[in-house]
Protein backbone atom coordinates (compact mmCIF):
# COMPACT_ATOMS: atom_id res chain seq x y z
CA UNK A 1 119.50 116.66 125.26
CA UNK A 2 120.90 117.66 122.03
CA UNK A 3 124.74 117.53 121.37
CA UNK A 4 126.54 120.43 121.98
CA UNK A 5 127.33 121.51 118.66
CA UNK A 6 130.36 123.91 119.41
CA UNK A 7 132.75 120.72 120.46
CA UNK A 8 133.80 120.05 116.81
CA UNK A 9 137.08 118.24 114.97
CA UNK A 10 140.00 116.66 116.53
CA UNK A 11 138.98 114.14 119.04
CA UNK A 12 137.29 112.28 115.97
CA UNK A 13 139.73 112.40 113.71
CA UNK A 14 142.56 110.73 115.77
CA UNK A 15 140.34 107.70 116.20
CA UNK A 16 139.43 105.04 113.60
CA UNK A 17 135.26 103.74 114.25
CA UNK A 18 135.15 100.11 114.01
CA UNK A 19 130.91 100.56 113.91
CA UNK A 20 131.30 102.65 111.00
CA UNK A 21 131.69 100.65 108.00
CA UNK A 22 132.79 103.62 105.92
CA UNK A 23 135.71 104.50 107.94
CA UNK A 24 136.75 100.80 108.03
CA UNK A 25 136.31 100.85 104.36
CA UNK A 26 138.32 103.83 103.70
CA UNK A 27 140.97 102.94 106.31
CA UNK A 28 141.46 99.38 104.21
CA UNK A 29 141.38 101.66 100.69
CA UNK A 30 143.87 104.04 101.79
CA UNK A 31 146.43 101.14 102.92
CA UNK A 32 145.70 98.87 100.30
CA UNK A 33 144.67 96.77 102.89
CA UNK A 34 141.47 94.00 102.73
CA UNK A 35 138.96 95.01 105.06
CA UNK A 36 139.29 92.04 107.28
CA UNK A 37 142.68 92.75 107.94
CA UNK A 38 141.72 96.74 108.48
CA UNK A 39 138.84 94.91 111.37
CA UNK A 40 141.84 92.71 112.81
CA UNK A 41 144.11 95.81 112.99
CA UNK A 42 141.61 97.38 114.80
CA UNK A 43 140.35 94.73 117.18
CA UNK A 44 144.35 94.06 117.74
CA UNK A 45 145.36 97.52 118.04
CA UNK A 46 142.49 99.72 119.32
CA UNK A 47 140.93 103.03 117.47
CA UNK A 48 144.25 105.33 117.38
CA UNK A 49 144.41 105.98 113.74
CA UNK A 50 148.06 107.33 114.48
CA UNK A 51 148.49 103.30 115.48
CA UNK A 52 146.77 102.02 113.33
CA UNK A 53 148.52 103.50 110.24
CA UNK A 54 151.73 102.64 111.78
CA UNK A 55 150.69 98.71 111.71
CA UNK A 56 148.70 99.15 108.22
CA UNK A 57 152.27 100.41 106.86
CA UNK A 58 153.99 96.68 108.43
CA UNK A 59 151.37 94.89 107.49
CA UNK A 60 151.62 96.16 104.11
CA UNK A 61 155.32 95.74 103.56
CA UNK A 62 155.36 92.20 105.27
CA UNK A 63 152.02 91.04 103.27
């Protein structure tokens, strides 16, 4: 059965894809980040991009 096309936005946005290689990529671009440390983030800290830019932020202060 084919996705229901009307369910659009939001629930995608507030989560990161760790299977996606372009969102990890932009995730680590966007923080200045190396990829690897955008993967450990994620493994770490889950999908919540809300989260995840939260720890990007310490991690990029403290690196």
């Amino acid at each position: 059965m084919a996705d229901n096309k009307s369910k659009r936005g939001g629930a995608d946005r507030r989560q990161v894809s760790s299977s996606e290689g372009y969102e990890v990529n932009y995730f680590a671009r966007k923080h200045e980040i190396s990829r690897a440390d955008a993967e450990g983030l994620i493994k770490r800290i889950g999908n919540d991009r809300a989260r995840l830019n939260e720890a990007a932020e310490k991690l990029k202060k403290n690196g």
